[in-house]
N, C-alpha and C. Protein backbone atom coordinates (compact mmCIF):
# COMPACT_ATOMS: atom_id res chain seq x y z
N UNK A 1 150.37 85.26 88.20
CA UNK A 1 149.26 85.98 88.80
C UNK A 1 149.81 86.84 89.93
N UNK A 2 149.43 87.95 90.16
CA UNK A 2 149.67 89.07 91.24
C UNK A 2 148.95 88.57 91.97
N UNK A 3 149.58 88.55 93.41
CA UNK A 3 149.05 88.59 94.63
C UNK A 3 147.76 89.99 94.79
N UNK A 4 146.96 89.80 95.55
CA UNK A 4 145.98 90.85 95.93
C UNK A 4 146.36 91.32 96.98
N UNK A 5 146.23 92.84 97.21
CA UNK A 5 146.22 93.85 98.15
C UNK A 5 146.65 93.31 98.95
N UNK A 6 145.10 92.82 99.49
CA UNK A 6 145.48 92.32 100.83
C UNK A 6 146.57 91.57 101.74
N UNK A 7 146.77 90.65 100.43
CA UNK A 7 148.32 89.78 100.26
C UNK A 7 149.31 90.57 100.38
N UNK A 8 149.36 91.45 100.10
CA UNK A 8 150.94 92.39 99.77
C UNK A 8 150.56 93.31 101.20
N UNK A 9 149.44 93.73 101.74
CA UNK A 9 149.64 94.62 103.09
C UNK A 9 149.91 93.23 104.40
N UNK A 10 149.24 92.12 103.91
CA UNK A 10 149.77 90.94 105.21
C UNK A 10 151.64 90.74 105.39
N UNK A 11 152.00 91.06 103.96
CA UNK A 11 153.28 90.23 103.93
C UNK A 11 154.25 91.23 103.82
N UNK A 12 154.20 92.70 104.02
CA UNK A 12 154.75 93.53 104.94
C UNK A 12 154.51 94.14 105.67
N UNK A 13 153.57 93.67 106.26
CA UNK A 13 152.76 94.14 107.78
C UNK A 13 152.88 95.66 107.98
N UNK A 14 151.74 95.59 106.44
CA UNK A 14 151.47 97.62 107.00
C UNK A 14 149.83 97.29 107.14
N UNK A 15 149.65 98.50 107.33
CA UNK A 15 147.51 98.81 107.37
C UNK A 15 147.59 99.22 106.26
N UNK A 16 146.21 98.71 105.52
CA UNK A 16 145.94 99.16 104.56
C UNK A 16 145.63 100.71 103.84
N UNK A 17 145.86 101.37 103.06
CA UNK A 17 145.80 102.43 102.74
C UNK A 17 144.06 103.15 103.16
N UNK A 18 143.56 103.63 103.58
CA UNK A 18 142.28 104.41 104.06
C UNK A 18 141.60 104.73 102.61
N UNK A 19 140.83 104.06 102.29
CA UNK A 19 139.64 104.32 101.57
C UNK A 19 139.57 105.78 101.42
N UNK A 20 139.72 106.32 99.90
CA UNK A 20 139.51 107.71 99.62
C UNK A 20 138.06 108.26 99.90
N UNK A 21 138.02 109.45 100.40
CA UNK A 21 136.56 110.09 100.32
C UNK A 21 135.97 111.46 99.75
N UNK A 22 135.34 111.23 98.72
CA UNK A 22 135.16 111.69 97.57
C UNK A 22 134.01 112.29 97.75
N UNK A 23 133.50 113.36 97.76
CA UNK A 23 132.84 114.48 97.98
C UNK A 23 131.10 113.92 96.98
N UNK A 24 129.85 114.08 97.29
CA UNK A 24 129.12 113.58 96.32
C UNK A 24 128.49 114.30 95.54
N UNK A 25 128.81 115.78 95.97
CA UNK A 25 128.49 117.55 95.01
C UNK A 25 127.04 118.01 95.56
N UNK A 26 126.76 116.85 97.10
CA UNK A 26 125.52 118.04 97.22
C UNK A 26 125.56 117.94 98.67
N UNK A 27 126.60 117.46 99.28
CA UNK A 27 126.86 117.49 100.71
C UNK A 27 127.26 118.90 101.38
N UNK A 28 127.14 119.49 102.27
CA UNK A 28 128.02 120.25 102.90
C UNK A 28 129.60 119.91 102.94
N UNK A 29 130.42 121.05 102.89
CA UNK A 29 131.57 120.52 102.73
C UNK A 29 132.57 121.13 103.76
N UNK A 30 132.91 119.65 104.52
CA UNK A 30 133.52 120.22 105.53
C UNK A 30 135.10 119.73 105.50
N UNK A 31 136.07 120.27 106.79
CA UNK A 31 137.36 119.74 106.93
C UNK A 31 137.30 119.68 108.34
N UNK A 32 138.62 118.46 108.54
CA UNK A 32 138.94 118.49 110.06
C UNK A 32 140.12 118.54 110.29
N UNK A 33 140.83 119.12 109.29
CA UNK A 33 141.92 119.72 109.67
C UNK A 33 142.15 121.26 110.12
N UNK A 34 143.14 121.68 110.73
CA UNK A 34 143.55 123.15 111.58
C UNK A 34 143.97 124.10 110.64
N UNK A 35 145.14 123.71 110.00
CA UNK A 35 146.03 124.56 109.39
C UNK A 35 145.52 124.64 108.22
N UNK A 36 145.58 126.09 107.28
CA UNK A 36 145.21 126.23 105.93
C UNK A 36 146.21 125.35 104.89
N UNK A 37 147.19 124.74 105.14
CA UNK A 37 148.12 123.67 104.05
C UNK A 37 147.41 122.38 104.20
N UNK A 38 147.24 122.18 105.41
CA UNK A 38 146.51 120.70 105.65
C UNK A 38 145.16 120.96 105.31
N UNK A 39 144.37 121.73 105.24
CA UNK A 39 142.80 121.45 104.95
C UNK A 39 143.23 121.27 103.08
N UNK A 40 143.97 122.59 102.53
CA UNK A 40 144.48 122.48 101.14
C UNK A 40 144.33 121.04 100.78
N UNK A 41 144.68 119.90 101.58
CA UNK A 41 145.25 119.19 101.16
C UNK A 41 143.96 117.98 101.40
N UNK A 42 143.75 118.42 102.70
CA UNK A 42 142.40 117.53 102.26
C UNK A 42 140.83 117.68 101.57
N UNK A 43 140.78 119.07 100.90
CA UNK A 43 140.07 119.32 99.93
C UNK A 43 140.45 119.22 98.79
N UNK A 44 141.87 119.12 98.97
CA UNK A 44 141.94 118.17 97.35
C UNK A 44 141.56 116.75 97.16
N UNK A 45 142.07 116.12 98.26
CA UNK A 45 142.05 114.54 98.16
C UNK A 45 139.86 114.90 97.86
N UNK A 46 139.11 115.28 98.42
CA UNK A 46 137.95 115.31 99.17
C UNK A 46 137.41 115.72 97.83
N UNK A 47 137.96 117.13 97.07
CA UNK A 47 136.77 117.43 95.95
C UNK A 47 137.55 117.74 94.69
N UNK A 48 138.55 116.91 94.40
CA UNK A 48 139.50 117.00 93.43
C UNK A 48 139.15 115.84 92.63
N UNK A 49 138.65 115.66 91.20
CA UNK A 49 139.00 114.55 90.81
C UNK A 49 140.33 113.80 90.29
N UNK A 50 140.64 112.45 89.55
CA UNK A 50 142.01 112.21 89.49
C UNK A 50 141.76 112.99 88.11
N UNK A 51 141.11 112.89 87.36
CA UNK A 51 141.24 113.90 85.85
C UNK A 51 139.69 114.50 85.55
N UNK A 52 140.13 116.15 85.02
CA UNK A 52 139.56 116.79 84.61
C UNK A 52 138.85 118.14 85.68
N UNK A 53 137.86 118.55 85.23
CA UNK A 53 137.71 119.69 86.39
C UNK A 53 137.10 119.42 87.55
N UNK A 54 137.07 119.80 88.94
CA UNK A 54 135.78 119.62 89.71
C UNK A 54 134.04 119.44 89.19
N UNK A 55 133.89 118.83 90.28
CA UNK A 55 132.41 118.78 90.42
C UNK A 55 131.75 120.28 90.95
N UNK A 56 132.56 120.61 91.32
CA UNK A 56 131.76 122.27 92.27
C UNK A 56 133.16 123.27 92.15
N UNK A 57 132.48 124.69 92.39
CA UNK A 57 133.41 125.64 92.17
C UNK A 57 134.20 125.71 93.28
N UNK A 58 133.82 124.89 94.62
CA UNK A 58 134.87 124.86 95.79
C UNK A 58 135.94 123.81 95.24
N UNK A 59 135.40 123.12 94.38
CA UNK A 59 136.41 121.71 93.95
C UNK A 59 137.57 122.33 93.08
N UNK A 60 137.07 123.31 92.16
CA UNK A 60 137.44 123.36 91.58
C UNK A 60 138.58 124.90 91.52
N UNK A 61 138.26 125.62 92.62
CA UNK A 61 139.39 126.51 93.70
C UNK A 61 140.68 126.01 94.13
N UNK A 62 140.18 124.94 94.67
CA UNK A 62 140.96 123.96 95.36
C UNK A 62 141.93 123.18 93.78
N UNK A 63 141.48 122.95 92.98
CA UNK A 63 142.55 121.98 91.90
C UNK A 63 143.28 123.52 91.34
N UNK A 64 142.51 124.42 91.05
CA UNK A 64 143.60 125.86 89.95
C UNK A 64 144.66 126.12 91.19
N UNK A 65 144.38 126.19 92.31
CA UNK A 65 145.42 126.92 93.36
C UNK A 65 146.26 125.87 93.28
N UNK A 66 145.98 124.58 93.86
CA UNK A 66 146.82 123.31 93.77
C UNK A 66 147.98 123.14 92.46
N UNK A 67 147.28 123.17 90.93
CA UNK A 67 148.25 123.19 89.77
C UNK A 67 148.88 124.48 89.50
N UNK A 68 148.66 125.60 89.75
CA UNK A 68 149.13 126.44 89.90
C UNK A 68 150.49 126.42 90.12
N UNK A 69 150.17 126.16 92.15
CA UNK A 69 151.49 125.84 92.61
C UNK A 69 152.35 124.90 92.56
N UNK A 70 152.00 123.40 91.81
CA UNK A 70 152.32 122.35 91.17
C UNK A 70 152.95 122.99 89.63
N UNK A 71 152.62 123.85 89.34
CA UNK A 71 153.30 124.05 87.98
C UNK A 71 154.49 125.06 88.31
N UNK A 72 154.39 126.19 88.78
CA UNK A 72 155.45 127.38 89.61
C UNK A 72 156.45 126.77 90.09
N UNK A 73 156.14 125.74 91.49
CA UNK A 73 156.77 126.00 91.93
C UNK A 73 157.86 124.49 91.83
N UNK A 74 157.21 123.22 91.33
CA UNK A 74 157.49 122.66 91.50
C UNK A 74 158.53 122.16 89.66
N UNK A 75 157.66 122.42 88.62
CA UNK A 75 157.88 122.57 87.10
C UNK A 75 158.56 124.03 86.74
N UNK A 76 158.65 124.68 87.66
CA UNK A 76 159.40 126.14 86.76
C UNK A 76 158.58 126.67 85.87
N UNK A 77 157.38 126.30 86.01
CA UNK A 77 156.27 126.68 84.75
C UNK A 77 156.91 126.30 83.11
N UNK A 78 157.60 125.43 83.39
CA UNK A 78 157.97 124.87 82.19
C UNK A 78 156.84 124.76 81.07
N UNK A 79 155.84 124.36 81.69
CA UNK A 79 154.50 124.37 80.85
C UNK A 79 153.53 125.26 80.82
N UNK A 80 154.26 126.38 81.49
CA UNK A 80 153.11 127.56 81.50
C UNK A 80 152.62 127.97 79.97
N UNK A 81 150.64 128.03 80.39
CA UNK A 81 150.43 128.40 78.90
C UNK A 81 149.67 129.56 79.16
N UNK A 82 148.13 129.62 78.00
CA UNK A 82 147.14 130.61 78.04
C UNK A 82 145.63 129.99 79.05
N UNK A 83 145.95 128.69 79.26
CA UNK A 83 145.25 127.96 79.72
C UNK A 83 145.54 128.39 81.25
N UNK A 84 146.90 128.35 81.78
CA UNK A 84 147.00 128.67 83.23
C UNK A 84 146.38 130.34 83.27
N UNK A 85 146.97 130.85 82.63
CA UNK A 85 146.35 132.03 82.40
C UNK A 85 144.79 132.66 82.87
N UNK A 86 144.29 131.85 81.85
CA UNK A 86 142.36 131.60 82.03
C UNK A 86 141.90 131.19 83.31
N UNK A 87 142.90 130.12 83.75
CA UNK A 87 142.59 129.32 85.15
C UNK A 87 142.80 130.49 86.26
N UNK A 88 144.07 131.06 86.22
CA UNK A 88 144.61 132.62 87.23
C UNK A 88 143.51 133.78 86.79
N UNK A 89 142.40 133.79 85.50
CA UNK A 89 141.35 134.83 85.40
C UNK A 89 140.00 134.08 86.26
N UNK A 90 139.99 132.65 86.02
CA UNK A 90 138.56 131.94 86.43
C UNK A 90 138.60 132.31 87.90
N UNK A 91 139.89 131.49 88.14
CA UNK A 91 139.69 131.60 90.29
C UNK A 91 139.29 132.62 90.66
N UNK A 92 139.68 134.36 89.91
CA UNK A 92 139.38 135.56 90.53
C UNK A 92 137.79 135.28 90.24
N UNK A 93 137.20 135.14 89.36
CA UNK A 93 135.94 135.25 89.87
C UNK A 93 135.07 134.49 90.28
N UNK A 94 135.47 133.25 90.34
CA UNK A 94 134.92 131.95 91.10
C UNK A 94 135.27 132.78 92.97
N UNK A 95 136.25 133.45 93.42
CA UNK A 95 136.30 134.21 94.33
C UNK A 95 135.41 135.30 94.66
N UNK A 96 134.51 135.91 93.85
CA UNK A 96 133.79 136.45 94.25
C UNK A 96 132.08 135.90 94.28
N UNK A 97 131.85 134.61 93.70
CA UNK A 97 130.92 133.86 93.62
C UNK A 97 130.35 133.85 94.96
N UNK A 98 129.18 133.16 95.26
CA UNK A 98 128.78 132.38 96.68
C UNK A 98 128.58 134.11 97.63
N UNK A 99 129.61 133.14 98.90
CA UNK A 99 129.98 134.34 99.85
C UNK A 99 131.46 134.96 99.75
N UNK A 100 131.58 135.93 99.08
CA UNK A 100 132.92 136.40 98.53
C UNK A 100 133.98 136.85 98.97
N UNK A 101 135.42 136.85 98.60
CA UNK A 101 136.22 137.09 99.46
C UNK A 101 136.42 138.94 100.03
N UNK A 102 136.97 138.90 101.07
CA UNK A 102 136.32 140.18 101.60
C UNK A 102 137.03 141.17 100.46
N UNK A 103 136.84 142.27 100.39
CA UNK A 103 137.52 143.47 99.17
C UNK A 103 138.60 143.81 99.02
N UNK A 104 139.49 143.74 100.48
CA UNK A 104 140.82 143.62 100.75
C UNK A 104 141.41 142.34 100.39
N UNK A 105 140.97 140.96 100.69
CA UNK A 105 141.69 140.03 100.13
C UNK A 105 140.85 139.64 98.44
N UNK A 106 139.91 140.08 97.99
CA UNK A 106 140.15 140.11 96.52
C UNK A 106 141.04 140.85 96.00
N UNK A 107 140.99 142.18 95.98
CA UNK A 107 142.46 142.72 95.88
C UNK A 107 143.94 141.97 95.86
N UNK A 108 143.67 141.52 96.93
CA UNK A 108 145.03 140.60 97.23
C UNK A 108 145.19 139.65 95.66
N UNK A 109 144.38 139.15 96.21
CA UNK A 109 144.10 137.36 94.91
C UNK A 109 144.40 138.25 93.58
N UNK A 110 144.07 139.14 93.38
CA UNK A 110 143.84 139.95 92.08
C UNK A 110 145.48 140.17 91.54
N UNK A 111 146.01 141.35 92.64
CA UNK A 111 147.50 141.03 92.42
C UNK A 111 148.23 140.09 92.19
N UNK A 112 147.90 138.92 93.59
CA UNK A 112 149.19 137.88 93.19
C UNK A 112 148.77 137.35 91.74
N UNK A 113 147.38 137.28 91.33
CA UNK A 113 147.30 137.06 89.65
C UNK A 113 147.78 137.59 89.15
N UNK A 114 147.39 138.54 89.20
CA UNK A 114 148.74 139.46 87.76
C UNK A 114 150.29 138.97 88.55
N UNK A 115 150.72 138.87 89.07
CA UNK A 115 151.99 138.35 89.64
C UNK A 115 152.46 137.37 88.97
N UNK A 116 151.11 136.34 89.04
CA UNK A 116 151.81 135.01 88.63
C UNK A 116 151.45 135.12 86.95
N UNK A 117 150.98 135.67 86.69
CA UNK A 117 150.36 135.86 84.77
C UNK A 117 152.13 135.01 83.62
N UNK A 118 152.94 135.24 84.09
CA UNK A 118 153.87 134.78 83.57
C UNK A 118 154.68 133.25 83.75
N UNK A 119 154.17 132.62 85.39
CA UNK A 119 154.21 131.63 85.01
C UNK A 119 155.70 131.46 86.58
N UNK A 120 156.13 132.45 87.08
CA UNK A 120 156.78 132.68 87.59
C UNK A 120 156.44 133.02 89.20
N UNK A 121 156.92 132.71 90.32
CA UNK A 121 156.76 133.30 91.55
C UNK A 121 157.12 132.54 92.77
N UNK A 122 157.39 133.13 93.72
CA UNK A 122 157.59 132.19 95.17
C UNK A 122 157.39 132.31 96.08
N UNK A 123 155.96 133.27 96.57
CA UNK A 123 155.08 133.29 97.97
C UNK A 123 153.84 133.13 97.16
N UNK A 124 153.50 133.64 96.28
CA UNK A 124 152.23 133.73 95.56
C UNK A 124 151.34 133.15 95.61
N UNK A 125 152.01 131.38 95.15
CA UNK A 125 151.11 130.36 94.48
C UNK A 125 150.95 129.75 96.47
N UNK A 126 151.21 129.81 97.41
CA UNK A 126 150.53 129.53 98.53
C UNK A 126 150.07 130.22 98.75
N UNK A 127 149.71 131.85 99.20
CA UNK A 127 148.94 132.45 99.03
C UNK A 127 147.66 132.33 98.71
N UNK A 128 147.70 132.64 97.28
CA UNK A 128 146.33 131.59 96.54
C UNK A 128 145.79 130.79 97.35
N UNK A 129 147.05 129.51 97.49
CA UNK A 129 146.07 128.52 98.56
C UNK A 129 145.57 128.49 99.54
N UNK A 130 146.02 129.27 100.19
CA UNK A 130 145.69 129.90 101.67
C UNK A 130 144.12 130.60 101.80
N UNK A 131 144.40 131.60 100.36
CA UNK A 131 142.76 132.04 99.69
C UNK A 131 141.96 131.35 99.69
N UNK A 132 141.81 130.79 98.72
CA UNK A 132 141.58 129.29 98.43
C UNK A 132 140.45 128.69 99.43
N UNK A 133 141.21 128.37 100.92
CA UNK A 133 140.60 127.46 101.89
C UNK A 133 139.72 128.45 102.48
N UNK A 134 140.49 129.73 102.43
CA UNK A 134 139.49 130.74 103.18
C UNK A 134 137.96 130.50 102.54
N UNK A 135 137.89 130.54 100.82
CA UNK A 135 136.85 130.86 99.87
C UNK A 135 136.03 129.75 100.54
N UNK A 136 136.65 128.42 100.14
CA UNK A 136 135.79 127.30 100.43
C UNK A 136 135.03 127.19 102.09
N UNK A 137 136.15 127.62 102.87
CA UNK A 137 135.51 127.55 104.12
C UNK A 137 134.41 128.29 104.16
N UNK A 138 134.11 129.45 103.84
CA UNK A 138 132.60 130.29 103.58
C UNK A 138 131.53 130.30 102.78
N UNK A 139 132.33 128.89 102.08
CA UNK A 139 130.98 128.52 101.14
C UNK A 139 131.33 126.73 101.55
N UNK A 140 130.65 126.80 102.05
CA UNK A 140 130.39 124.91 102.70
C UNK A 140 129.34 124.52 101.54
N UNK A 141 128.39 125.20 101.58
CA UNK A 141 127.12 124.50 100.06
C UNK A 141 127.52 124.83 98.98
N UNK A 142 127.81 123.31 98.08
CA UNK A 142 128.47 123.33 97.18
C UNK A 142 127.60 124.15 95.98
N UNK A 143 128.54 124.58 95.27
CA UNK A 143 127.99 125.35 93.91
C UNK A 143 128.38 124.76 92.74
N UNK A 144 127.81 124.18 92.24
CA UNK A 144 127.84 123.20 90.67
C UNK A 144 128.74 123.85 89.73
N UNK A 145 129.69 123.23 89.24
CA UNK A 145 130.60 123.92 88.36
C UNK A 145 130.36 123.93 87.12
N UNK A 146 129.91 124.86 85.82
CA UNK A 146 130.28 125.06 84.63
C UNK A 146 131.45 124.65 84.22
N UNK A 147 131.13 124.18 82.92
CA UNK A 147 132.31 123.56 82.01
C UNK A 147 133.30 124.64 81.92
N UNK A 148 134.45 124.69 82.21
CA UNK A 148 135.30 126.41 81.82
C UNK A 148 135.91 126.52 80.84
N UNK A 149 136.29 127.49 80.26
CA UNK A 149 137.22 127.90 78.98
C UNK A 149 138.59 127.53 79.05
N UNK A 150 139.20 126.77 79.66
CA UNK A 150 140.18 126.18 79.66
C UNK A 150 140.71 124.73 80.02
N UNK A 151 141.93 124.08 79.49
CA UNK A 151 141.67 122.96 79.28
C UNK A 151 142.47 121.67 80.20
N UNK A 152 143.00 122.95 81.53
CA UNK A 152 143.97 121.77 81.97
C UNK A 152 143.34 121.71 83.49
């Protein structure tokens, strides 16, 4: 029999891991972090599920920018398909949804898409994320996500 949790955090005297907090798709959605990498990061933990798409189109900003740069930069796009593809067409207009990104940084997002269309890049895919937090930060009320045309 395995010892329980609790057993294994007493008997190397750590604190227990912090209870995940998981977004409920009709809350306001906030961060308390400063920096655009650290909020990145806690709107993933916050509106990311462990599989499949978001619950909301902020959730779901937050997971394409995230695998994106999880696939670029970290995989070589070893697995780049038509699917990342769709995902680099969805975000552009999940970016203009809600309250939209201003005309100069759609532009932006627009390019580094076609940039990254191949699967390739190395300022880009943070970028995006950087976008990304901007999008979500101006849309705090969540927007219910459609099923999308792609599958990862």
């Amino acid at each position: 029999m395995f010892p329980a949790k609790v057993d294994l955090y007493k008997q190397f005297d750590v604190e227990p891991a912090a209870k995940r907090r998981i977004h409920d798709g009709v809350s306001l959605i906030t961060v308390t972090a400063t920096n655009w990498a650290a909020q990145h990061e806690e709107l993933w933990d916050f509106l990311v599920p462990a599989q499949g798409y978001a619950q909301t189109v902020q959730g779901e900003v937050i997971r394409i920018t995230g695998k994106i740069s999880h696939e670029i930069l970290d995989n070589g796009g070893v697995n780049w398909d038509k699917d990342f593809r769709k995902m680099l067409d969805a975000l552009i207009q999940y970016f203009m949804t809600g309250t939209p990104l201003s005309d100069t940084e759609l532009q932006e997002a627009t390019a580094l898409a076609e940039q990254l269309r191949d699967g390739s890049g190395n300022d880009e895919p943070a970028r995006l994320c950087e976008l990304a937090v901007h999008w979500v930060l101006a849309n705090p009320k969540p927007i219910i996500m459609e099923t999308p045309d792609y599958k990862r």
